[in-house]
Protein backbone atom coordinates (compact mmCIF):
# COMPACT_ATOMS: atom_id res chain seq x y z
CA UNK A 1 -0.26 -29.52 48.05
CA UNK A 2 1.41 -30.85 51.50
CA UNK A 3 5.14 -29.95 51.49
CA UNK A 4 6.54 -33.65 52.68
CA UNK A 5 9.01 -33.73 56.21
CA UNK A 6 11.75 -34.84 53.81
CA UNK A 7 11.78 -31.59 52.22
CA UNK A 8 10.95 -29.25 55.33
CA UNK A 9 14.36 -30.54 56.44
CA UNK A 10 16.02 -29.80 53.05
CA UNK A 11 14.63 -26.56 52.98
CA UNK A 12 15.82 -26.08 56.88
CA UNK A 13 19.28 -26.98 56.25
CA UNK A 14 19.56 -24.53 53.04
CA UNK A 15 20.58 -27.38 50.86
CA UNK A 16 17.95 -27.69 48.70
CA UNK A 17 18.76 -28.11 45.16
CA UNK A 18 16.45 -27.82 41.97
CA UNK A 19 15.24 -31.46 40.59
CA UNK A 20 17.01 -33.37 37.64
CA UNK A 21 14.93 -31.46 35.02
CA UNK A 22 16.99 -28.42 35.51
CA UNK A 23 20.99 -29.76 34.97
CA UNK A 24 22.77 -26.14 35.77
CA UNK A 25 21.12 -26.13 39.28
CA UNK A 26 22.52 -23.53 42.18
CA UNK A 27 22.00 -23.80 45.41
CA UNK A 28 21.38 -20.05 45.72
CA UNK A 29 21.63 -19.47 49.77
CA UNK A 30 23.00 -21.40 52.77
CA UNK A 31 23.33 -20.62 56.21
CA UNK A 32 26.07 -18.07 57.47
CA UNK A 33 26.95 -16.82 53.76
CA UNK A 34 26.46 -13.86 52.50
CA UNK A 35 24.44 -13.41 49.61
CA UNK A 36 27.55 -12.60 47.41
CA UNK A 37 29.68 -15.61 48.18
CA UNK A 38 29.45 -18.65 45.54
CA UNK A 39 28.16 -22.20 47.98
CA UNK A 40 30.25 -25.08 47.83
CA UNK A 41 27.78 -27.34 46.32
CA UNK A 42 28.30 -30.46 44.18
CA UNK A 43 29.39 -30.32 40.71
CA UNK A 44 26.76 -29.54 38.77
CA UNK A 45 26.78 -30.98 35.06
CA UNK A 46 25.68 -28.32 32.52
CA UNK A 47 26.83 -25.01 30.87
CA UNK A 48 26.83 -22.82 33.42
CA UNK A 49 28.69 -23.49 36.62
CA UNK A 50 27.43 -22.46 39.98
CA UNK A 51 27.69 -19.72 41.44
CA UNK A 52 25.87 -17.29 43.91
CA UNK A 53 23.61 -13.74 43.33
CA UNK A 54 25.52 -10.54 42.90
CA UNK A 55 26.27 -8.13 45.77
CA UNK A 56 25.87 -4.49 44.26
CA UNK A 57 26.68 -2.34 47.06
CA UNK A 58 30.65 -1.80 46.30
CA UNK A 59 28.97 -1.01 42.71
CA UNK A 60 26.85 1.30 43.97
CA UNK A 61 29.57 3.08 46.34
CA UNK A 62 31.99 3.10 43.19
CA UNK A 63 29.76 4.77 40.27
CA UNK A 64 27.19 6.58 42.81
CA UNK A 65 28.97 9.55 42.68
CA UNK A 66 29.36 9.94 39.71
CA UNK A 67 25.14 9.83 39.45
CA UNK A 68 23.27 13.45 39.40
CA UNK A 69 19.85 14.38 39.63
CA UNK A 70 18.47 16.99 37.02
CA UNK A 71 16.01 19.07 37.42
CA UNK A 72 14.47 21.38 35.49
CA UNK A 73 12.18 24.92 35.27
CA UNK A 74 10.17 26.39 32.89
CA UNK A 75 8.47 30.25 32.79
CA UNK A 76 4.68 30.71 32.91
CA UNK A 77 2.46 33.33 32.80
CA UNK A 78 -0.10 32.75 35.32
CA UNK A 79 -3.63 32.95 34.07
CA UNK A 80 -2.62 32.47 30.78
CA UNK A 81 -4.50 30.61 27.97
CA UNK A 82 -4.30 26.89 28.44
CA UNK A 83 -2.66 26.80 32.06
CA UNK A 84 -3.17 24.76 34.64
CA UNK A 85 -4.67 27.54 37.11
CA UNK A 86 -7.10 28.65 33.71
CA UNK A 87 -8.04 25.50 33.47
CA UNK A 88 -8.82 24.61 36.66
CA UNK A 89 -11.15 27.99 36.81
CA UNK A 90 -12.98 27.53 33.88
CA UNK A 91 -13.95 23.79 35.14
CA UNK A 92 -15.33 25.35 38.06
CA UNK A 93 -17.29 28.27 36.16
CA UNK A 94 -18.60 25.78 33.73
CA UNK A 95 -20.24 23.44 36.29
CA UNK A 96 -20.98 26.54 38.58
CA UNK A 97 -18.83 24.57 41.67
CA UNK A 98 -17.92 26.82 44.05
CA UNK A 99 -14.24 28.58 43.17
CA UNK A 100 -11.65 27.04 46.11
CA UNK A 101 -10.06 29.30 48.58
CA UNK A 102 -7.08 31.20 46.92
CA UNK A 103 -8.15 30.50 43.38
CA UNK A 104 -9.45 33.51 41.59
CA UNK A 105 -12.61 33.19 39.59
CA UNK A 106 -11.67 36.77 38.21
CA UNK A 107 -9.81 36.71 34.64
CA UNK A 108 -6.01 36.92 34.32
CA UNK A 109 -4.20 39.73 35.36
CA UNK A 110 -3.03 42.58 32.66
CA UNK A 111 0.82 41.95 32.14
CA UNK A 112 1.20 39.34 34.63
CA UNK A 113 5.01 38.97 35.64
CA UNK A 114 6.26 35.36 34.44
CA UNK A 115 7.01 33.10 36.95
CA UNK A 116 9.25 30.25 37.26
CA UNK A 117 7.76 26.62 37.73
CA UNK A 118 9.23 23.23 38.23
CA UNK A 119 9.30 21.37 35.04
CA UNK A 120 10.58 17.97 35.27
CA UNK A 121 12.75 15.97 36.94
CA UNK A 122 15.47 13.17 35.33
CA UNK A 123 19.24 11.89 35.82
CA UNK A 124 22.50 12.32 34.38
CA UNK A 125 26.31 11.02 35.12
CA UNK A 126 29.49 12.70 34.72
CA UNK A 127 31.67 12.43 31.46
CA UNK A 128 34.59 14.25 32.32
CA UNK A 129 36.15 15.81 35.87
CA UNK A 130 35.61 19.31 34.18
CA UNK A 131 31.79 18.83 34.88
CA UNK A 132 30.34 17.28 31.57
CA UNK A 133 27.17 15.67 32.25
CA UNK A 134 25.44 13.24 29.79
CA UNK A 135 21.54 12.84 29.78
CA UNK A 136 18.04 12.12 27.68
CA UNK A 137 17.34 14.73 25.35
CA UNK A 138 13.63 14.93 26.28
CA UNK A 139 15.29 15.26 29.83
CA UNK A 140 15.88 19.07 28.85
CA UNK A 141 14.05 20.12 26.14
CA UNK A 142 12.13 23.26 26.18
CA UNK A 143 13.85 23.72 29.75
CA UNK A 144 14.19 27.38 30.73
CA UNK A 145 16.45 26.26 33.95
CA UNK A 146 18.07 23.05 33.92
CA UNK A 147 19.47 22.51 37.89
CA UNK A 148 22.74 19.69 38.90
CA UNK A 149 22.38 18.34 42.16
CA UNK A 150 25.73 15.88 43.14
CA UNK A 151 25.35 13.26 45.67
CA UNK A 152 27.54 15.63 48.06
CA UNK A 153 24.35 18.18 47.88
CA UNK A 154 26.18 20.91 45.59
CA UNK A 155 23.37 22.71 42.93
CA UNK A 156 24.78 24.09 39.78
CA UNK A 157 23.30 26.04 37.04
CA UNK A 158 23.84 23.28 33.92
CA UNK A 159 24.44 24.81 30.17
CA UNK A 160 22.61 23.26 27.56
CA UNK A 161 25.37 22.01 25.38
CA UNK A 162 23.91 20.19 22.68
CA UNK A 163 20.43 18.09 22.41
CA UNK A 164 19.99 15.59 19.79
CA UNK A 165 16.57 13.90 19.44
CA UNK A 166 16.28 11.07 17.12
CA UNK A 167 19.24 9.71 19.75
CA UNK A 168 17.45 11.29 22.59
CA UNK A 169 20.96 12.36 24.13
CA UNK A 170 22.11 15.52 25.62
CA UNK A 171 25.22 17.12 26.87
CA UNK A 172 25.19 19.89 29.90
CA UNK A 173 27.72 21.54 31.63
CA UNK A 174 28.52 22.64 35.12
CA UNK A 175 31.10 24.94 36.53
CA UNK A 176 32.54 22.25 38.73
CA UNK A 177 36.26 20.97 39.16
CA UNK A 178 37.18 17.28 40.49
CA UNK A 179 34.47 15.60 39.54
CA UNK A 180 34.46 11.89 39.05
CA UNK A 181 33.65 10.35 35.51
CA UNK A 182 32.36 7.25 34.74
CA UNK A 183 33.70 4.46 33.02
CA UNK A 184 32.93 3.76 29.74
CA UNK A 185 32.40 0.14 29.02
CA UNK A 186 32.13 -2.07 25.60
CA UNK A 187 28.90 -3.05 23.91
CA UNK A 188 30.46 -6.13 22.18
CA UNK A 189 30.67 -7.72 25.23
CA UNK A 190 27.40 -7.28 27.08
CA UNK A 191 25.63 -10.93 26.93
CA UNK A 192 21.95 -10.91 27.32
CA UNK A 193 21.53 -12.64 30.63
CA UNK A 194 23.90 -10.64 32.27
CA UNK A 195 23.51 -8.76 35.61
CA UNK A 196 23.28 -4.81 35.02
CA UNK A 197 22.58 -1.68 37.46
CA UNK A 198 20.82 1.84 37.42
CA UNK A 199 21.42 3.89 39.32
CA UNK A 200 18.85 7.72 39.07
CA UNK A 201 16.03 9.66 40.39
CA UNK A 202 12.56 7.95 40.43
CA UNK A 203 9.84 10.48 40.87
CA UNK A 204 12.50 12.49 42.74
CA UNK A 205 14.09 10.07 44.77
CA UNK A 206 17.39 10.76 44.52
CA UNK A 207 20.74 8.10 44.37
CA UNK A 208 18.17 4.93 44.12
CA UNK A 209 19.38 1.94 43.31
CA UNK A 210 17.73 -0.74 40.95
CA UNK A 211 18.87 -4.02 39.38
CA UNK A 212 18.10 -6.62 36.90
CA UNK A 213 19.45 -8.42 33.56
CA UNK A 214 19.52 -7.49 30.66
CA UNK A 215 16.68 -8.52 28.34
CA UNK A 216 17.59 -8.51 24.80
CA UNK A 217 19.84 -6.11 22.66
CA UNK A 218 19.49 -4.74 19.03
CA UNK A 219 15.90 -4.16 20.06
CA UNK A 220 14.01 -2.19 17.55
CA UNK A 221 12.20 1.09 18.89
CA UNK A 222 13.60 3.61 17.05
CA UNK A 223 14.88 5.03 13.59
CA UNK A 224 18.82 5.32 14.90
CA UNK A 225 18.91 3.28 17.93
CA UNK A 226 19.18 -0.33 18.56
CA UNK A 227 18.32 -0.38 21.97
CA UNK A 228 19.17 -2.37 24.95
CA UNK A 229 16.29 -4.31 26.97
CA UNK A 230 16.48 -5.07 30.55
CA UNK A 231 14.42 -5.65 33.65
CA UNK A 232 15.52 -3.26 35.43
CA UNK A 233 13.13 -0.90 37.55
CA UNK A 234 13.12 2.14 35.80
CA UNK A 235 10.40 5.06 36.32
CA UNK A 236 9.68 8.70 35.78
CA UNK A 237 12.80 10.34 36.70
CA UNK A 238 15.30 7.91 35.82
CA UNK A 239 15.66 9.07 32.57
CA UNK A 240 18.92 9.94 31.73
CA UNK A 241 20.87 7.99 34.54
CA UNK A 242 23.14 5.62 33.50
CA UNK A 243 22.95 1.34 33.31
CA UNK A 244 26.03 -0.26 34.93
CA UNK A 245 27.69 -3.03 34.32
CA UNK A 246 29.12 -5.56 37.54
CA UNK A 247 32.49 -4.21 36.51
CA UNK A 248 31.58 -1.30 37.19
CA UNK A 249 30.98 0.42 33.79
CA UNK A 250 28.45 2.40 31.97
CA UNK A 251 26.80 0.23 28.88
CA UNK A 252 23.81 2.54 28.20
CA UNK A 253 21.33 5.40 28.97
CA UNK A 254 18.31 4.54 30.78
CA UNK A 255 15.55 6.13 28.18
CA UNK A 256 12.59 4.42 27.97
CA UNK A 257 9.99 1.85 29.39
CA UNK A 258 7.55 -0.36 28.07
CA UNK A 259 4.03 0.43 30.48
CA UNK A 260 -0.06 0.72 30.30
CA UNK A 261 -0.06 2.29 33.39
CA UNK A 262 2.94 4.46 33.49
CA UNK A 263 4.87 2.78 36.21
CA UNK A 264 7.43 0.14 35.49
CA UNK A 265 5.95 -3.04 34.26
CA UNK A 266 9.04 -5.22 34.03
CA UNK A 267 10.56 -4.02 30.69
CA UNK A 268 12.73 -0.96 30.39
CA UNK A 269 15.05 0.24 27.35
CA UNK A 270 18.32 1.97 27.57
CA UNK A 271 20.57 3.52 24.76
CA UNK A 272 23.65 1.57 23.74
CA UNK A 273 26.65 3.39 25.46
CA UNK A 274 28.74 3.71 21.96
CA UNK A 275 25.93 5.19 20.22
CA UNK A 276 25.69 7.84 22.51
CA UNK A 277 29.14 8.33 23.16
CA UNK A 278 29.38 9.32 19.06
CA UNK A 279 26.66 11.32 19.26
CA UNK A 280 27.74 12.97 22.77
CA UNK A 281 31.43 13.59 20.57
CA UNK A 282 30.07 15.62 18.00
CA UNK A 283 27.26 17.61 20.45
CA UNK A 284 30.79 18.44 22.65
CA UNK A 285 32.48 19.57 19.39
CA UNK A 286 29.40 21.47 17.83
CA UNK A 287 26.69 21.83 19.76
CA UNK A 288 24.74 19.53 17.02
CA UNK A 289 24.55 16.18 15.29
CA UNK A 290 25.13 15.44 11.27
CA UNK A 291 24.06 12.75 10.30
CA UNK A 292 24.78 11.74 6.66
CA UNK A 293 21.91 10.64 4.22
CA UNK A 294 21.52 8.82 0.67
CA UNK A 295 18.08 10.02 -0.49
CA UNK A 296 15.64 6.44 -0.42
CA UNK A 297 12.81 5.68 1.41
CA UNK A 298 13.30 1.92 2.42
CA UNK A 299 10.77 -0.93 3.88
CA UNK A 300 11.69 -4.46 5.69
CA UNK A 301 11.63 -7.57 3.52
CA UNK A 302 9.94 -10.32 4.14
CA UNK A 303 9.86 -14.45 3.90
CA UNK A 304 7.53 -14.32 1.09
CA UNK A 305 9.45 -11.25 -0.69
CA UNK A 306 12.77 -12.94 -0.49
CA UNK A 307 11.66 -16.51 -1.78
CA UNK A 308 9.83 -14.56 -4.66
CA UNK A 309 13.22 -12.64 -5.74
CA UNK A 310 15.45 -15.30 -5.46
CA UNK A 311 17.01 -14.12 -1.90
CA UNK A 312 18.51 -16.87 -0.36
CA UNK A 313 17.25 -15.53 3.03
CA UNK A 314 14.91 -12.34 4.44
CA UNK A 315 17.51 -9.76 4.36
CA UNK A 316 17.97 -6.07 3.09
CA UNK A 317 16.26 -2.94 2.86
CA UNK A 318 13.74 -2.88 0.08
CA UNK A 319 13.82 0.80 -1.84
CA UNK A 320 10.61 2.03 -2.43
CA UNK A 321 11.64 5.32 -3.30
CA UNK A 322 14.43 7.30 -4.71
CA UNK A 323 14.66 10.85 -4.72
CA UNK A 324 15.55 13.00 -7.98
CA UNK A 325 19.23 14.23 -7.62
CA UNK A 326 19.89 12.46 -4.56
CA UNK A 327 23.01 10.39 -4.23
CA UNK A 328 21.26 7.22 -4.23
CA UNK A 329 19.91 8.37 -8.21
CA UNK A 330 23.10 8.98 -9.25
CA UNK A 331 24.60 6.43 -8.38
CA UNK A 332 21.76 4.20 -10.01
CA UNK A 333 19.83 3.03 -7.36
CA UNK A 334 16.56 2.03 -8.30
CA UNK A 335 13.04 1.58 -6.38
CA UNK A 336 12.54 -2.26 -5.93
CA UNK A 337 16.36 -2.70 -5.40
CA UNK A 338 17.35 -4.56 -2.06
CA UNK A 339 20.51 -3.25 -0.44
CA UNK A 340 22.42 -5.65 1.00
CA UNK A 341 25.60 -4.02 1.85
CA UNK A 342 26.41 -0.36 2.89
CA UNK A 343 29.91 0.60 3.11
CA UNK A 344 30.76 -3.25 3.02
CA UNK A 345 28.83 -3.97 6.18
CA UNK A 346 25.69 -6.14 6.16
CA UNK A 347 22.25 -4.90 6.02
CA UNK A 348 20.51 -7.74 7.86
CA UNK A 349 17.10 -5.45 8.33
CA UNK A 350 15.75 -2.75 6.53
CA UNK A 351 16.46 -0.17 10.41
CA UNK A 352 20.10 -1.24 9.39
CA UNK A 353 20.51 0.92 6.45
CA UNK A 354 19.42 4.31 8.46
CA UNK A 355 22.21 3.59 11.30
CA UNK A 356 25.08 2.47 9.19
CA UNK A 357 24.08 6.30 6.49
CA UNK A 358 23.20 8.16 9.66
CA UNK A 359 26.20 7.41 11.22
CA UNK A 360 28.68 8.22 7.99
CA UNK A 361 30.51 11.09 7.69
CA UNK A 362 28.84 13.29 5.11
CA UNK A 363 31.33 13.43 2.07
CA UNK A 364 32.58 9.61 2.30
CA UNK A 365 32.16 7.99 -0.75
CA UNK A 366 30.79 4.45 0.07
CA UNK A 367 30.05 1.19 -2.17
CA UNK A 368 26.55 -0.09 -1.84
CA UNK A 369 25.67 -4.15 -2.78
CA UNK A 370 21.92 -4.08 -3.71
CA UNK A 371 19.98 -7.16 -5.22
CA UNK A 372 17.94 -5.99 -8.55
CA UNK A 373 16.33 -8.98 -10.84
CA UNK A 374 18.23 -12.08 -9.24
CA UNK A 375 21.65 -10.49 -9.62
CA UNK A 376 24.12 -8.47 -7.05
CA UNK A 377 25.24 -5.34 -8.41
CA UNK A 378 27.91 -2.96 -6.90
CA UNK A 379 27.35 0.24 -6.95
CA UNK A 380 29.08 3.47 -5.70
CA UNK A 381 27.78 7.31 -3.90
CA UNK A 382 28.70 9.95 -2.11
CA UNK A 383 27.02 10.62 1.25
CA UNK A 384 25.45 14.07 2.05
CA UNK A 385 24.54 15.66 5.27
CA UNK A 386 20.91 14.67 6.35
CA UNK A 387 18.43 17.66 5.58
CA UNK A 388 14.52 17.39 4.83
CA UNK A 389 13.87 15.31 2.19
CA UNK A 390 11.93 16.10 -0.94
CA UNK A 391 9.35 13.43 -2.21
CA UNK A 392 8.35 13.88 -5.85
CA UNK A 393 4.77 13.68 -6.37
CA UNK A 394 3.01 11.21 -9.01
CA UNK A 395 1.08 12.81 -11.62
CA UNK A 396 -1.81 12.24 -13.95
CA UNK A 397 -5.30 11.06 -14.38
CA UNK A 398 -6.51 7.59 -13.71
CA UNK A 399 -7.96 6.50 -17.45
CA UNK A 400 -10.78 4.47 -17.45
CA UNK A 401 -10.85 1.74 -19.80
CA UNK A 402 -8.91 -1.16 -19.47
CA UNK A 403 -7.30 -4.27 -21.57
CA UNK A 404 -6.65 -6.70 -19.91
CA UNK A 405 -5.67 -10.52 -20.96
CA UNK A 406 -6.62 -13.53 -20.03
CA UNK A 407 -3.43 -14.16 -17.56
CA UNK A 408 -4.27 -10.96 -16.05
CA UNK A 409 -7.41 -12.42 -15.55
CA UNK A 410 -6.31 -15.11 -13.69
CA UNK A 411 -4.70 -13.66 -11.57
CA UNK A 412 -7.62 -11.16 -10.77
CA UNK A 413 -6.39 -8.17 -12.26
CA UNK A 414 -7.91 -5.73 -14.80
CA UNK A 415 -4.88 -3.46 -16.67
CA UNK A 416 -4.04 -1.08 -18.76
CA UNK A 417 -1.23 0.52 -20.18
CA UNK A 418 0.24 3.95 -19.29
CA UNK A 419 0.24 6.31 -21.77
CA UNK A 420 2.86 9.47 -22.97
CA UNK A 421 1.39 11.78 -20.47
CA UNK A 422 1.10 9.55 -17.59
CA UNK A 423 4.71 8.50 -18.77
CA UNK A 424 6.16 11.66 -18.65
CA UNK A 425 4.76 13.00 -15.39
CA UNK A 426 5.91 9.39 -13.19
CA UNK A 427 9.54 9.51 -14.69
CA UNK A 428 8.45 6.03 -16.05
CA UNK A 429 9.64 4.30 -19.34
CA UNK A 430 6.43 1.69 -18.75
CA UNK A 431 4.33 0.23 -17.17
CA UNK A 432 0.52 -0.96 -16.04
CA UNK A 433 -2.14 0.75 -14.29
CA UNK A 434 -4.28 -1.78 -11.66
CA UNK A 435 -7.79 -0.40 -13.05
CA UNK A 436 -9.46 -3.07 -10.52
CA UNK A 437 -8.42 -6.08 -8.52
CA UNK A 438 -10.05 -8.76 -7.40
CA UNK A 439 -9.45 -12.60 -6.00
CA UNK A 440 -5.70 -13.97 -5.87
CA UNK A 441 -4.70 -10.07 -6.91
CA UNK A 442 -6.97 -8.52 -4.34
CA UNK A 443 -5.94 -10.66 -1.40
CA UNK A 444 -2.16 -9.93 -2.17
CA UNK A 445 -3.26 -6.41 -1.50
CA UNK A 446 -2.85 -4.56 -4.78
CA UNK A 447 -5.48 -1.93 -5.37
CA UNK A 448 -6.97 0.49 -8.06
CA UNK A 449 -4.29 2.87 -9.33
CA UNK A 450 -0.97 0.91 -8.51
CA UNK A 451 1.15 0.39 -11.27
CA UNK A 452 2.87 -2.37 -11.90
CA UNK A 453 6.93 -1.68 -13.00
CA UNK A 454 7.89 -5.44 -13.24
CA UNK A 455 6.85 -9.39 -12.40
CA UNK A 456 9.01 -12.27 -11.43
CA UNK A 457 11.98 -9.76 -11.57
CA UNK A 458 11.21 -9.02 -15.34
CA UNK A 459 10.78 -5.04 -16.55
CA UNK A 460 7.18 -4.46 -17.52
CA UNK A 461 6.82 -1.99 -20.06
CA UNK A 462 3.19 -2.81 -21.65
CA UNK A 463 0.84 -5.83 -21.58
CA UNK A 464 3.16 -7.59 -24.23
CA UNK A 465 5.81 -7.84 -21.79
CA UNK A 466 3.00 -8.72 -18.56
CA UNK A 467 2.05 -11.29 -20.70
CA UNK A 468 5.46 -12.91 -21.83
CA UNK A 469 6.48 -12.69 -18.46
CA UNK A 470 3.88 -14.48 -16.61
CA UNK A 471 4.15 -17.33 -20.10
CA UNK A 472 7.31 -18.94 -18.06
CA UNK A 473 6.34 -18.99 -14.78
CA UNK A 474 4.38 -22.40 -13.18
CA UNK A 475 0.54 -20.81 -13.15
CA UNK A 476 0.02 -22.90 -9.71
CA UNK A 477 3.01 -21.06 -8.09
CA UNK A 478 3.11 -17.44 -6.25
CA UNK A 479 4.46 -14.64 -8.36
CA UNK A 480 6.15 -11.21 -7.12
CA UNK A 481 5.24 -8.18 -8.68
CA UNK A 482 6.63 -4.57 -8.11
CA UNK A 483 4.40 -1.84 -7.88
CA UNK A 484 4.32 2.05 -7.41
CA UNK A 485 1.99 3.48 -4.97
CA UNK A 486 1.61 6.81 -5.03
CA UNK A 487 5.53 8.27 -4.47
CA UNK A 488 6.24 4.52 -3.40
CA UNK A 489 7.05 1.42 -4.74
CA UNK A 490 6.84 -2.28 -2.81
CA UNK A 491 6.32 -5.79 -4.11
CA UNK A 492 3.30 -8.01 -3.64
CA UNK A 493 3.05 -11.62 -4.21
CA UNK A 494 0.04 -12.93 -5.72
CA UNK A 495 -0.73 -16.27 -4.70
CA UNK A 496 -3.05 -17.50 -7.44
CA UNK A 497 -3.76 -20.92 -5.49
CA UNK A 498 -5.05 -18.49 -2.50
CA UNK A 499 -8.49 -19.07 -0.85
């Protein structure tokens, strides 16, 4: 399209502003101002006043040194099973290619001396003057050397601390005096939108300097960590260096990005700067991470779950599992129970309830709000220290025959009841075992062998009970049913209306 005189002059003079569809507009450069100096323009009406782009070079001369590149070695044995230089060999052998010069095509050598090979290279930033250094986890694991290189050129030897990897954080030290830390800054008041730094070592290159907003926060990528998302160009070797706010302070840990090619595509994650300071804490004190732990295995709930049970909104962890002698079973916690509250602080979504037990102190004894058939109930446990957890395993034979009722029917389902043995061997004081599903049932997803525990929040104990409790309910409406699968249990709303 032909760009009109009119505007070639607007554009010439630099006072171009955006059209009346966009009411915050900025006139982002004019001529003779820098980029960081805010224009005089007109008063804009809107939320946001004007105002010009961010300079990040006094940013980047205040926190750069207290940026370090990591690097570290491992020991090989040349020639040895599944090496590079074996590899390469055999490739050759197999295709009968000629061997390169300075490649062997003889086997390995007997007792070949180890040798030391670069491993990896990532980022890190000071914590204390005393030559603390904060990183990734994955930065230094299974390092056999891990090398400090400050911005002033000075290489140190760095001592594992402490590695923690369901954070992915790590603490090294450095026999180094003087050294300048960064500043710590506060989560609760990063905005999304705002303007945020990195500052590490992309595919080597030391002290580079990248910028962007940030994203979104509280994303969900892992079990512990709510993660901050940004634009920022991060790659291979950044890892580990920090994310900077425009005063000047560290909000997170560059960890992760989102790519199909392995370069930066335009989304990057980086661990929340509290989380990791806890975590750094106890490595610093300990050389390790406890994390406390309540015994259930949990799933999200959903729209459809939450109307079904009477939730006012889709909230909670959903308990599909509670382990014998855990706290959780003493204090009463059952499987189909959705916890609210932990500790009095709201469960919103089911990767909650793994932060807010991870992170307390094993030996606190908490209260716990959980939702069981249409009620609250308050309950009360002691935390333990997180160790492997034991999963009971369901017992006994499927039995063949079933007897079902009409209602059943209906709703696609074929049932019988459990009997003593089966009983016994599920810890179960009832219940009904799916001997087939089909229509309404099937396209809810319930399958031969679940059992069904309870329906429209009502204890099922035998077909009696199935059948008294499905009596009340509108037969045009969807119905919730809680079922054990196999260790688990989970609810399923049958939609009898369904096509």
């Amino acid at each position: 399209m032909p760009i009109s005189q009119s505007l070639v002059r607007r554009l010439k003079s630099g006072t171009l502003l955006l059209g009346a569809a966009f009411t915050t507009a900025t006139v982002l450069w004019q001529p003779g101002l820098s980029l960081a100096q805010p224009t005089s323009a007109p008063a804009v009406t809107g939320s946001a006043a004007p105002r010009g782009l961010p300079d990040f070079a006094d940013l980047a001369e205040q926190v750069g040194p207290s940026v370090v590149n990591i690097r570290t070695t491992e020991k090989v044995v040349p020639g040895q099973a599944g090496s590079q230089e074996e590899q390469m060999l055999e490739f050759f052998r197999r295709f009968g290619l000629p061997v390169p010069p300075g490649a062997s095509p003889r086997g390995p050598r007997q007792n070949p001396a180890p040798e030391e090979r670069p491993r990896g290279v990532g980022s890190g930033f000071v914590l204390s003057s005393d030559g603390t250094i904060m990183t990734n986890a994955h930065v230094v694991e299974g390092a056999e050397e891990v090398i400090v290189t400050l911005t002033d050129k000075r290489e140190f030897k760095a001592k594992v601390i402490g590695a923690d990897k369901r954070s992915d954080v790590a603490v090294v030290k450095i026999e180094a005096r003087g050294l300048q830390p960064v500043r710590i800054g506060d989560i609760g008041r990063l905005r999304v939108g705002e303007w945020v730094m990195a500052i590490g070592s992309p595919f080597g290159l030391e002290s580079t300097v990248t910028a962007g907003i940030v994203s979104a926060k509280q994303r969900e990528t892992g079990d512990y960590l709510p993660f901050i998302q940004t634009d920022v160009a991060i790659n291979p070797g950044n890892s580990g260096g920090p994310l900077i706010n425009l005063r000047g302070e560290v909000v997170g840990i560059n960890s992760q990005i989102y790519s199909r090619s392995g370069g930066f595509q335009g989304i990057s994650f980086a661990i929340p700067i509290d989380e990791a300071v806890r975590v750094s804490d106890q490595l610093r004190a300990s050389g390790k991470v406890t994390r406390g732990r309540i015994g259930v295995s949990i799933a999200g709930v959903d729209p459809d779950i939450a109307e079904s049970l009477g939730l006012k909104k889709a909230e909670g962890a959903l308990v599909r599992g509670v382990e014998e002698g855990s706290p959780a079973a003493k204090a009463g916690v059952e499987a189909g129970d959705i916890i609210v509250k932990f500790d009095g602080k709201a469960v919103e979504k089911s990767a909650d309830l793994p932060r807010l037990v991870g992170n307390t102190k094993p030996g606190a004894k908490v209260g716990l709000t959980v939702w069981r058939r249409g009620a609250y109930k308050e309950l009360r446990l002691t935390v333990v220290a997180l160790e492997e957890e034991k999963v009971a395993k369901a017992a006994g034979a499927e039995k063949p025959s079933a007897k079902s009722s009409g209602a059943a029917q209906a709703l696609g389902l074929a049932l019988r009841e459990l009997d003593a043995e089966e009983r016994a061997a599920l810890k179960l004081r009832g219940g009904l075992v799916v001997v087939d599903a089909a229509g309404a049932a099937a396209r809810a997803g319930l399958s031969d062998g679940d059992v069904i525990l309870a329906v429209a929040n009502r204890e099922i104990l035998g077909l009696k009970d199935f059948e008294a409790a499905l009596a009340g309910l509108d037969k045009g409406r969807a119905v919730n049913l809680l079922v054990r699968r196999g260790d688990w249990v989970q609810y399923f709303v049958i939609r009898p209306n369904s096509r």
